[in-house]
C-alpha atoms as a PDB file:
ATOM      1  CA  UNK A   1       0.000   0.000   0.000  1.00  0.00           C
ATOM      2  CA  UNK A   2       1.394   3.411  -0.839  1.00  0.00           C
ATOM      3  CA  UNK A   3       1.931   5.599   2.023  1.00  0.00           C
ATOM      4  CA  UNK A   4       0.488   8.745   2.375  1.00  0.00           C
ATOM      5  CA  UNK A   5       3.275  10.314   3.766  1.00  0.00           C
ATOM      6  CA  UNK A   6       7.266  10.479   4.386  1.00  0.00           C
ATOM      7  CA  UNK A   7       8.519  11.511   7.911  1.00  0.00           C
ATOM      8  CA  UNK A   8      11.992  12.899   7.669  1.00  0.00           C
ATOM      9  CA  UNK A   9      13.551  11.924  11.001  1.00  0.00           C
ATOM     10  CA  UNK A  10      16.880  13.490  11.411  1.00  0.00           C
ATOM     11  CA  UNK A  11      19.772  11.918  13.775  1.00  0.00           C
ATOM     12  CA  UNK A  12      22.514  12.671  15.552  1.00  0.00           C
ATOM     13  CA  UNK A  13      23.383   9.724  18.512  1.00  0.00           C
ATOM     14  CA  UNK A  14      19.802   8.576  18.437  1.00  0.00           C
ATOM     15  CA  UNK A  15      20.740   5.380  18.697  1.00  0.00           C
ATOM     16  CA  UNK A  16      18.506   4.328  21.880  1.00  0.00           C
ATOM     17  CA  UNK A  17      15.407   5.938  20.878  1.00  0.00           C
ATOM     18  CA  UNK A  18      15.532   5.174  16.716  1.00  0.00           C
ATOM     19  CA  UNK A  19      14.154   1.623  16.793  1.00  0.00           C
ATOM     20  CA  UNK A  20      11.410   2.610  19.175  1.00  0.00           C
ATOM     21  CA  UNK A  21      10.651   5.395  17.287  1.00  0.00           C
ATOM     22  CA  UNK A  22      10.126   3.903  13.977  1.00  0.00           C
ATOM     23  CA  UNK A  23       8.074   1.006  15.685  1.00  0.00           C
ATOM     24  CA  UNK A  24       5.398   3.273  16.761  1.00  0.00           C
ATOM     25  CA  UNK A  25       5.460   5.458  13.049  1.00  0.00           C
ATOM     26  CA  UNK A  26       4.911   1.992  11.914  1.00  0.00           C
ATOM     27  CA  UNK A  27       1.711   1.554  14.132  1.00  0.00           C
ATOM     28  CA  UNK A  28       0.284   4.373  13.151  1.00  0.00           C
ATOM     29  CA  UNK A  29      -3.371   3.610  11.200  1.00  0.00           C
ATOM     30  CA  UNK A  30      -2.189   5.774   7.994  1.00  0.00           C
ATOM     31  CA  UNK A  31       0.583   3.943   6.247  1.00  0.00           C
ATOM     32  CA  UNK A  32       3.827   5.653   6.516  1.00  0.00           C
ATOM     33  CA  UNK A  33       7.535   6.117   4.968  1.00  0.00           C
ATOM     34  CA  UNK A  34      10.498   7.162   7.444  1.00  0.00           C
ATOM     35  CA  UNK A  35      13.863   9.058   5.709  1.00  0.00           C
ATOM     36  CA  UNK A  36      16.417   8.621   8.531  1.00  0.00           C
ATOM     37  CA  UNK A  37      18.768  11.595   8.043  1.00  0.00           C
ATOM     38  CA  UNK A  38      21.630  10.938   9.882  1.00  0.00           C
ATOM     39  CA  UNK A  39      24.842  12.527  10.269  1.00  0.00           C
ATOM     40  CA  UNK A  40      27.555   9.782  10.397  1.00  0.00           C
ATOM     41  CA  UNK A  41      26.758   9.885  14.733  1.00  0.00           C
ATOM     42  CA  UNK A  42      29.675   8.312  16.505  1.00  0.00           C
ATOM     43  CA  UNK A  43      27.389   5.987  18.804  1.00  0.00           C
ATOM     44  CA  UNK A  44      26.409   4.101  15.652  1.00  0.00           C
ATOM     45  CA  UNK A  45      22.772   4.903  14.941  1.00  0.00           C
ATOM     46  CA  UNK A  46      23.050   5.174  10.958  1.00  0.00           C
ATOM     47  CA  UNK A  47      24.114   1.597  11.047  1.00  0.00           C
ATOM     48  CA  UNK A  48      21.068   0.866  13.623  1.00  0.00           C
ATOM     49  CA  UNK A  49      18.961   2.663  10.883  1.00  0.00           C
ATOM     50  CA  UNK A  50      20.370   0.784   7.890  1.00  0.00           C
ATOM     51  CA  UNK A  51      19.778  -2.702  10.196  1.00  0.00           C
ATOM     52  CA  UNK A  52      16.405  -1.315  10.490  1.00  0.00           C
ATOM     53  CA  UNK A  53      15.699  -0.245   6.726  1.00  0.00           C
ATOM     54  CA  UNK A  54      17.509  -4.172   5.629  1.00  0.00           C
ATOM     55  CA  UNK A  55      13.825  -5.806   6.908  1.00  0.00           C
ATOM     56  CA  UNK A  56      11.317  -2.781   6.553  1.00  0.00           C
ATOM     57  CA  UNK A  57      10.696  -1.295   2.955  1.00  0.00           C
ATOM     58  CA  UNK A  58       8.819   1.568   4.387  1.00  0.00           C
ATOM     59  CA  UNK A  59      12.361   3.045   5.760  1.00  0.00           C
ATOM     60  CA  UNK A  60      15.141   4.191   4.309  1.00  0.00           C
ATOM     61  CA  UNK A  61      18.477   6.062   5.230  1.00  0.00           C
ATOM     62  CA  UNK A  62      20.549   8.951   3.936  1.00  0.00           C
ATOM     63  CA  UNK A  63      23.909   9.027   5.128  1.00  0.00           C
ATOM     64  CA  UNK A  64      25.532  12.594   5.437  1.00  0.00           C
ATOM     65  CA  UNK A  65      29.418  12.724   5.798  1.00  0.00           C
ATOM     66  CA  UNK A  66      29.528  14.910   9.252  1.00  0.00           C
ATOM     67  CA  UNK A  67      26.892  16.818  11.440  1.00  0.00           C
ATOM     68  CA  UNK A  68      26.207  19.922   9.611  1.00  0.00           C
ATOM     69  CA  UNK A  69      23.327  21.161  11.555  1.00  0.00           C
ATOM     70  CA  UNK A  70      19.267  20.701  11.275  1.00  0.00           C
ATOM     71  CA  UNK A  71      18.370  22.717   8.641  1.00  0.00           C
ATOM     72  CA  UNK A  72      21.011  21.398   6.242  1.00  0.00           C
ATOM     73  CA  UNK A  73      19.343  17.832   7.031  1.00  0.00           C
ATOM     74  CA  UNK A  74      15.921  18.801   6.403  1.00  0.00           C
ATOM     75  CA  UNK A  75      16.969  19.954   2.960  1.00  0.00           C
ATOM     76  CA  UNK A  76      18.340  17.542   1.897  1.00  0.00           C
ATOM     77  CA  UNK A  77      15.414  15.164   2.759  1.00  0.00           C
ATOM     78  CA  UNK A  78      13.055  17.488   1.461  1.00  0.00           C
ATOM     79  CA  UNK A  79      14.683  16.938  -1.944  1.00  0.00           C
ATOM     80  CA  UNK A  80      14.598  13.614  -1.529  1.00  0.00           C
ATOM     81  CA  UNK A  81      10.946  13.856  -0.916  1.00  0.00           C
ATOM     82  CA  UNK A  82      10.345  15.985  -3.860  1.00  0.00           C
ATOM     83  CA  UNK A  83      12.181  14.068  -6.122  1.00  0.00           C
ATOM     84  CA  UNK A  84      10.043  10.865  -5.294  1.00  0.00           C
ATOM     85  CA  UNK A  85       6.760  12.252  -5.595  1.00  0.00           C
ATOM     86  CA  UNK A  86       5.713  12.656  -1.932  1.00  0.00           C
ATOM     87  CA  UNK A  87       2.291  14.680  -1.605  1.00  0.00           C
ATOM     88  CA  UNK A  88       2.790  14.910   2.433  1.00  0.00           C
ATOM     89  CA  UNK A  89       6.251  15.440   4.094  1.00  0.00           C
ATOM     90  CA  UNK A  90       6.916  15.693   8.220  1.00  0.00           C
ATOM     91  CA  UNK A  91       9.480  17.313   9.903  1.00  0.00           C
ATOM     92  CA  UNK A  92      10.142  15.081  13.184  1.00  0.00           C
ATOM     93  CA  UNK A  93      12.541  14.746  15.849  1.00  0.00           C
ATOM     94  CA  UNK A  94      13.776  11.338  16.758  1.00  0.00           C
ATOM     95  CA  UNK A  95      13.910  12.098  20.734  1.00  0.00           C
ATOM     96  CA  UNK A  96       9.943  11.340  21.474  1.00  0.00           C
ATOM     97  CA  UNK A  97       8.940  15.063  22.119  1.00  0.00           C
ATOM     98  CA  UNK A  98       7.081  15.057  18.928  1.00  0.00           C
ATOM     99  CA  UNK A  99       3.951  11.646  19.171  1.00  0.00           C
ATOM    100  CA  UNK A 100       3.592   9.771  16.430  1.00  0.00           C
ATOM    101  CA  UNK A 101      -0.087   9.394  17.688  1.00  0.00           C
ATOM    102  CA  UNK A 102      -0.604  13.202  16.665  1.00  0.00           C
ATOM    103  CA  UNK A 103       0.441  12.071  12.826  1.00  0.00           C
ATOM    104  CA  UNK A 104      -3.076  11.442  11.349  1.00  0.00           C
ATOM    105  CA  UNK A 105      -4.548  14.773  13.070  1.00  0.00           C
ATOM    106  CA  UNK A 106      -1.663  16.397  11.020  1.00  0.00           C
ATOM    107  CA  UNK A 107      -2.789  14.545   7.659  1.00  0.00           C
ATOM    108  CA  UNK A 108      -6.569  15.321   8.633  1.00  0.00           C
ATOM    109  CA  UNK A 109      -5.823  19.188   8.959  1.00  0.00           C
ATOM    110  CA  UNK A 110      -4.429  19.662   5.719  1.00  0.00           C
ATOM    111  CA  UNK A 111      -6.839  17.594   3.783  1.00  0.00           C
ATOM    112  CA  UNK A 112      -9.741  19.018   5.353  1.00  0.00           C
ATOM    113  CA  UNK A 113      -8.558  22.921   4.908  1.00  0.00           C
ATOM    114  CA  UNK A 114      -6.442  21.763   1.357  1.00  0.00           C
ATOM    115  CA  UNK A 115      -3.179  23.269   4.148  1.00  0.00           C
ATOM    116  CA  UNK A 116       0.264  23.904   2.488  1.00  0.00           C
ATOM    117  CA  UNK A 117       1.257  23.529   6.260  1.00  0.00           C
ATOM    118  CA  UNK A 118       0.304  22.666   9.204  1.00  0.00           C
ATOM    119  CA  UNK A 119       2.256  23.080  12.285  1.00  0.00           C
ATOM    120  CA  UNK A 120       2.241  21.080  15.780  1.00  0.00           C
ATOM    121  CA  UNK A 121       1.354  24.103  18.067  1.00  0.00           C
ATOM    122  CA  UNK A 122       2.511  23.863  21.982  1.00  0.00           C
ATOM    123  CA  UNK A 123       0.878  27.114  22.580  1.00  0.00           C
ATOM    124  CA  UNK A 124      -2.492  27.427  20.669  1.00  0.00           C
ATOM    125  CA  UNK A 125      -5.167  27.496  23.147  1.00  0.00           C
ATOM    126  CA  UNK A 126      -2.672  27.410  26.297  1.00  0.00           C
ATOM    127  CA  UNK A 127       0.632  25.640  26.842  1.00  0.00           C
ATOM    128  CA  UNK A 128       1.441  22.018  26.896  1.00  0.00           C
ATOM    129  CA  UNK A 129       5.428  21.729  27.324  1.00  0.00           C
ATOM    130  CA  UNK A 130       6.518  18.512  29.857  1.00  0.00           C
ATOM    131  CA  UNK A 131       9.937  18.304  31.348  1.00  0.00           C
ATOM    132  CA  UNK A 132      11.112  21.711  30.486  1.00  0.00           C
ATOM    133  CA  UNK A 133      12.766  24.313  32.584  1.00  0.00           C
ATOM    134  CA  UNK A 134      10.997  27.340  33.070  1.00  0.00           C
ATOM    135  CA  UNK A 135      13.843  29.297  32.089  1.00  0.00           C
ATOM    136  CA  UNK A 136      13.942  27.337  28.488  1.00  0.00           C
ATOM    137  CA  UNK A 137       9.857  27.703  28.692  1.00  0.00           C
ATOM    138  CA  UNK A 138       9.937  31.575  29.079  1.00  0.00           C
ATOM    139  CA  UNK A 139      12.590  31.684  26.204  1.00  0.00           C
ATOM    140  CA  UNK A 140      10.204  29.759  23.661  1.00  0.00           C
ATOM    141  CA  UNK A 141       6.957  31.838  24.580  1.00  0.00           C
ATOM    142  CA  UNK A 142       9.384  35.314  24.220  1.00  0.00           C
ATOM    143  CA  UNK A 143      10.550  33.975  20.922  1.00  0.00           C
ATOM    144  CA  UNK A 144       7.400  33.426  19.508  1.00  0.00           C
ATOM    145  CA  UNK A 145       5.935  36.979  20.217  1.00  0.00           C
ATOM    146  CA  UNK A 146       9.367  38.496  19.033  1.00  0.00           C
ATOM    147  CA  UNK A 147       8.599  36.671  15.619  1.00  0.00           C
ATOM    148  CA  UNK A 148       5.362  38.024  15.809  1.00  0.00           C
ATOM    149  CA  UNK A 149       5.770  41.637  16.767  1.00  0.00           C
ATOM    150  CA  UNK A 150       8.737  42.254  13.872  1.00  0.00           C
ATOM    151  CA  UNK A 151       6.992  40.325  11.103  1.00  0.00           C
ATOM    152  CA  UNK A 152       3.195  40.221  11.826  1.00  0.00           C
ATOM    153  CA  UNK A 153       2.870  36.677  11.200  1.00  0.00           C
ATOM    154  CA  UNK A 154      -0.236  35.204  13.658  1.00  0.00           C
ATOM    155  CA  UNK A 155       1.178  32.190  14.532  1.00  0.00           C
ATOM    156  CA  UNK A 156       1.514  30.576  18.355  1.00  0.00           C
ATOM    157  CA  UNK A 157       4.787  28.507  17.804  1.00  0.00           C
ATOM    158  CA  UNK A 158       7.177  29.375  14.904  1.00  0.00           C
ATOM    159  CA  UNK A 159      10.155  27.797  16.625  1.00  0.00           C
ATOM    160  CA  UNK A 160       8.248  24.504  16.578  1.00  0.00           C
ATOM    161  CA  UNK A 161      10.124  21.422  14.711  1.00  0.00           C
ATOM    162  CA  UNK A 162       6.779  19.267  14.467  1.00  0.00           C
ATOM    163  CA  UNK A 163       5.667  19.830  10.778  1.00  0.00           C
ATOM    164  CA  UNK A 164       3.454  18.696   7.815  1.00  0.00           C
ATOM    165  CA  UNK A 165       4.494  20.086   4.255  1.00  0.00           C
ATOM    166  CA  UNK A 166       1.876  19.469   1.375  1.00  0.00           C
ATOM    167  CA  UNK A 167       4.374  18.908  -1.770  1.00  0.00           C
ATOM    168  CA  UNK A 168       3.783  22.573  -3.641  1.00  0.00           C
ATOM    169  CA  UNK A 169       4.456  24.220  -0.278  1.00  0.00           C
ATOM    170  CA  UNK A 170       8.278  22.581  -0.458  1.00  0.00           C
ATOM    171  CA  UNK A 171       8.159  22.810  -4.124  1.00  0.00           C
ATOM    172  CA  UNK A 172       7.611  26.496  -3.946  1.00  0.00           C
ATOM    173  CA  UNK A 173      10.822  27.266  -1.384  1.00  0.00           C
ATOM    174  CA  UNK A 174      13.483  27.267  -3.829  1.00  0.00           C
ATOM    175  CA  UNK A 175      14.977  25.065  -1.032  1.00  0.00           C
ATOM    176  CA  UNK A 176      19.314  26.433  -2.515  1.00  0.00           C
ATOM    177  CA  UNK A 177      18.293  29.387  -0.983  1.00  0.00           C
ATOM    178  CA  UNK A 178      17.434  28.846   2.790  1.00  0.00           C
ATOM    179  CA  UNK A 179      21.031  29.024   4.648  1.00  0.00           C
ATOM    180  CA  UNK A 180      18.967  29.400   8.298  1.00  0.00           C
ATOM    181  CA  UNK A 181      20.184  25.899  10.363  1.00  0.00           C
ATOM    182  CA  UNK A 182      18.911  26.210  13.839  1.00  0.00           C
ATOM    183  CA  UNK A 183      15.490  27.447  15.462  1.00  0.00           C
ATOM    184  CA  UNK A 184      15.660  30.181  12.480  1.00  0.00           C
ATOM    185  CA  UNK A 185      15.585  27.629   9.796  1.00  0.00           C
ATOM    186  CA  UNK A 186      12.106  26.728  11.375  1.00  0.00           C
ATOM    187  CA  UNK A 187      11.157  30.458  11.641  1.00  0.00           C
ATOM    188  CA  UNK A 188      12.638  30.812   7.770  1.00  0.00           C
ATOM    189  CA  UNK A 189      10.014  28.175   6.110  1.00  0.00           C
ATOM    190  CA  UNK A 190       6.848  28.939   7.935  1.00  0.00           C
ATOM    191  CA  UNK A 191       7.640  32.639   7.256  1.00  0.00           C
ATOM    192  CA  UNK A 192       8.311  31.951   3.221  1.00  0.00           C
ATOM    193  CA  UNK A 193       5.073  30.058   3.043  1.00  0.00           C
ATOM    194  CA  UNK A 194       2.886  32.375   5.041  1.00  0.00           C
ATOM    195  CA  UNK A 195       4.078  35.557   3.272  1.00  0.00           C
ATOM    196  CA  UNK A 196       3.010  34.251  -0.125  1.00  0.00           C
ATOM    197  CA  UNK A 197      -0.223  33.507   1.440  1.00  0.00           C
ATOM    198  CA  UNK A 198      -0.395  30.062   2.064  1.00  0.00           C
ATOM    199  CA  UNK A 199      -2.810  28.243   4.063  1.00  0.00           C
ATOM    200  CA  UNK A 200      -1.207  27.473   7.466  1.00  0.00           C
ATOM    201  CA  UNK A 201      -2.797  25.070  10.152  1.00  0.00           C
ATOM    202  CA  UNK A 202      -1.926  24.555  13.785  1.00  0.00           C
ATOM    203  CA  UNK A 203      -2.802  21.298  15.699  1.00  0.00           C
ATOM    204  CA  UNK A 204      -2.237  21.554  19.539  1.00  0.00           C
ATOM    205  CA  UNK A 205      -0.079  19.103  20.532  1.00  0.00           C
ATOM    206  CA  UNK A 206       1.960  17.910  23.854  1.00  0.00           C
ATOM    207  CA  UNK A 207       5.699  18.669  23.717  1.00  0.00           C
ATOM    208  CA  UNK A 208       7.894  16.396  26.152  1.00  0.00           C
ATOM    209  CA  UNK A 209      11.203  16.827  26.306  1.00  0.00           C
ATOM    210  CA  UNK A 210      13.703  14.295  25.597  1.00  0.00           C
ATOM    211  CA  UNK A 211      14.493  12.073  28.241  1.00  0.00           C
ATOM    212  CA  UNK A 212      17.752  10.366  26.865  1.00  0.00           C
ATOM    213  CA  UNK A 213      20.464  12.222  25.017  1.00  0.00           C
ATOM    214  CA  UNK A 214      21.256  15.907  25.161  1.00  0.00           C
ATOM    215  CA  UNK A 215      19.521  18.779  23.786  1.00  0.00           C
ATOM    216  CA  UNK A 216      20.907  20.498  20.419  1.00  0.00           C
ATOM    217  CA  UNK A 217      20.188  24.084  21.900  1.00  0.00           C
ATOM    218  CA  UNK A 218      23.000  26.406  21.470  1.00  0.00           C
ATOM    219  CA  UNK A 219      23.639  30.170  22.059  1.00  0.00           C
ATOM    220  CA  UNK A 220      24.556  30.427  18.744  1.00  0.00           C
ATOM    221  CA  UNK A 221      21.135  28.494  17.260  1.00  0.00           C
ATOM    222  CA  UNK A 222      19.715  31.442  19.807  1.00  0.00           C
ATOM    223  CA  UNK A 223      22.047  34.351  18.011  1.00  0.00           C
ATOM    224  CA  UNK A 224      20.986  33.300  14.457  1.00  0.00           C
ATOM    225  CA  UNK A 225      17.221  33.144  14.935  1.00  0.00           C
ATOM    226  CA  UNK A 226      17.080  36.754  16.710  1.00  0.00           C
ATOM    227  CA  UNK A 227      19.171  38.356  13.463  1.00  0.00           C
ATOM    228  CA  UNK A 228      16.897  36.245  10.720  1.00  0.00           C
ATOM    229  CA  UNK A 229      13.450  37.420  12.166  1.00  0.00           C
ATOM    230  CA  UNK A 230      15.307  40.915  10.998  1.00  0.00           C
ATOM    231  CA  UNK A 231      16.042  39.353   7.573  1.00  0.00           C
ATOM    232  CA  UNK A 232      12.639  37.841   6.742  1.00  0.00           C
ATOM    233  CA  UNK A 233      11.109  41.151   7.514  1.00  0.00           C
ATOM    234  CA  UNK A 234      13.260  42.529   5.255  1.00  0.00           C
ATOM    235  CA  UNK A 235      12.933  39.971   2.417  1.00  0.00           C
ATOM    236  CA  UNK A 236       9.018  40.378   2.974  1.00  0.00           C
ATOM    237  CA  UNK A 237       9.772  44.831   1.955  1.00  0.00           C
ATOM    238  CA  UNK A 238       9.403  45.302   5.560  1.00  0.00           C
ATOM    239  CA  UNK A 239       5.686  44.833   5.631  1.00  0.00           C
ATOM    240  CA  UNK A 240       3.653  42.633   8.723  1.00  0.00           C
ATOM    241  CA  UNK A 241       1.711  41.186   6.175  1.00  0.00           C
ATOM    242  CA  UNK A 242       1.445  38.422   3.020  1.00  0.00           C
ATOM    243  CA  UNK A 243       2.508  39.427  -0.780  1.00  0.00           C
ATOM    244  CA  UNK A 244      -0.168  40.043  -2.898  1.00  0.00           C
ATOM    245  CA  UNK A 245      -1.367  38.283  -5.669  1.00  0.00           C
ATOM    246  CA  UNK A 246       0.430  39.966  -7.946  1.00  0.00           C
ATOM    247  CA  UNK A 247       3.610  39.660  -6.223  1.00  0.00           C
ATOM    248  CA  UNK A 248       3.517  36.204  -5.329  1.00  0.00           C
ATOM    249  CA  UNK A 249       3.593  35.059  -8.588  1.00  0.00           C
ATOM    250  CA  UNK A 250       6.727  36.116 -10.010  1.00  0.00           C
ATOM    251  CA  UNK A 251       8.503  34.884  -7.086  1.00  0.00           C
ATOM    252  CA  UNK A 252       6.815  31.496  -7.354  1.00  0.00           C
ATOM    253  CA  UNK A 253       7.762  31.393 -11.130  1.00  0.00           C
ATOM    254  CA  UNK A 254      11.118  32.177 -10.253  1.00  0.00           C
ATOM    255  CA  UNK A 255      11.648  29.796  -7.720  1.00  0.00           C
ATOM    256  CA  UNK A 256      11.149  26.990 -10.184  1.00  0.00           C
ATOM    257  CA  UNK A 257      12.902  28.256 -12.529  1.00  0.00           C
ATOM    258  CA  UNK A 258      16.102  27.743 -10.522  1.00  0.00           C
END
């Protein structure tokens, strides 16, 4: 049965959690795909992936030379995606703070509202953030009104990694272009898709912190999404607002031209 979407998991010493992981994607009730992205980790868990993707067809695994950051890793599996005809592609982390279980309410938002994306919210209609210091809490919550204040875009969690891309949404990116790697890269794609006026959904969802490995949080991943909220304002002709009609088009037209 062809799945009805591809979730692009990447990894970086995800060893311990991978196999669980991709047993409960498996058990969801919509038929899946899983792109492991992973970036040669030194505990081993591309070759746990490849063991993994030897006796399941529904799983497959990109091998990068060195760890390069997130966003670099979500490109490239995004062209992957695009290049094999996915209609649905998920951003996911391999840690368990994003549920499998929330999958299908994904797939059901952006067939029911014909979404270009729909983002896992932990803020829409209160908070719902497990295992988190309130130090790291207050930072998230600031850093979604700072996006929101400088560009004007109305949504509750644009630092969120939990993600559902229809196919034209990705296809419309010019994907070369993004150089954003951290929390910005996140802030970078909703913010491309919203100012061209696509349809954006959020689906509340309960964020848990990982409870093996270490967090990828940085001051620098901190430093480069406060300068790129700057920059997408900017690209966007310092407006609060989506392109027009009229403007969107040429940029879309462009954008697959390259």
């Amino acid at each position: 049965m062809a799945a009805e979407a591809l979730i692009i998991v990447p990894t970086y010493n995800e060893r311990d959690n991978l196999p669980q992981l991709i047993k409960r994607l498996m058990a969801q009730p919509v038929v899946l795909d899983v792109l492991v992205v992973d970036d040669n980790s030194p505990d081993g868990t591309g070759q746990a992936a490849d063991q993994i993707a030897a006796s399941n067809p529904n799983v497959q695994v990109m091998h990068r030379p060195a760890k390069s950051g997130l966003g670099r890793a979500y490109i490239d599996g995004f062209q992957w995606a695009l290049a094999r005809g996915y209609e649905f592609v998920f951003e996911m982390d391999a840690d368990f703070s994003h549920n499998p279980s929330d999958i299908p309410r994904f797939l059901e938002a952006a067939k029911a509202a014909d979404c270009d994306l729909v983002l896992g919210s932990r803020y829409k209609d209160g908070i719902r953030v497990i295992n988190w210091p309130l130090n790291r809490l207050l930072l998230s919550i600031a850093a979604a009104q700072y996006v929101k204040v400088i560009t004007g875009m109305d949504v509750s969690d644009p630092t969120g990694g939990f993600k559902c891309f229809r196919r034209r949404a990705l296809a419309s990116l010019n994907l070369e272009t993004v150089r954003s790697n951290g929390y910005s890269f996140q802030i970078e794609l909703t913010h491309r898709i919203w100012r061209r006026g696509g349809r954006i959904a959020e689906v509340p969802i309960i964020f848990t912190d990982r409870f093996q490995g270490t967090s990828k949080m940085s001051k620098d991943i901190v430093r480069e999404a406060l300068w790129m909220v700057w920059s997408l304002w900017i690209q966007n002709g310092l407006r609060r607002s989506p392109m027009s009609s009229s403007e969107v088009a040429p940029v879309i037209k462009s954008a697959s031209q390259t």
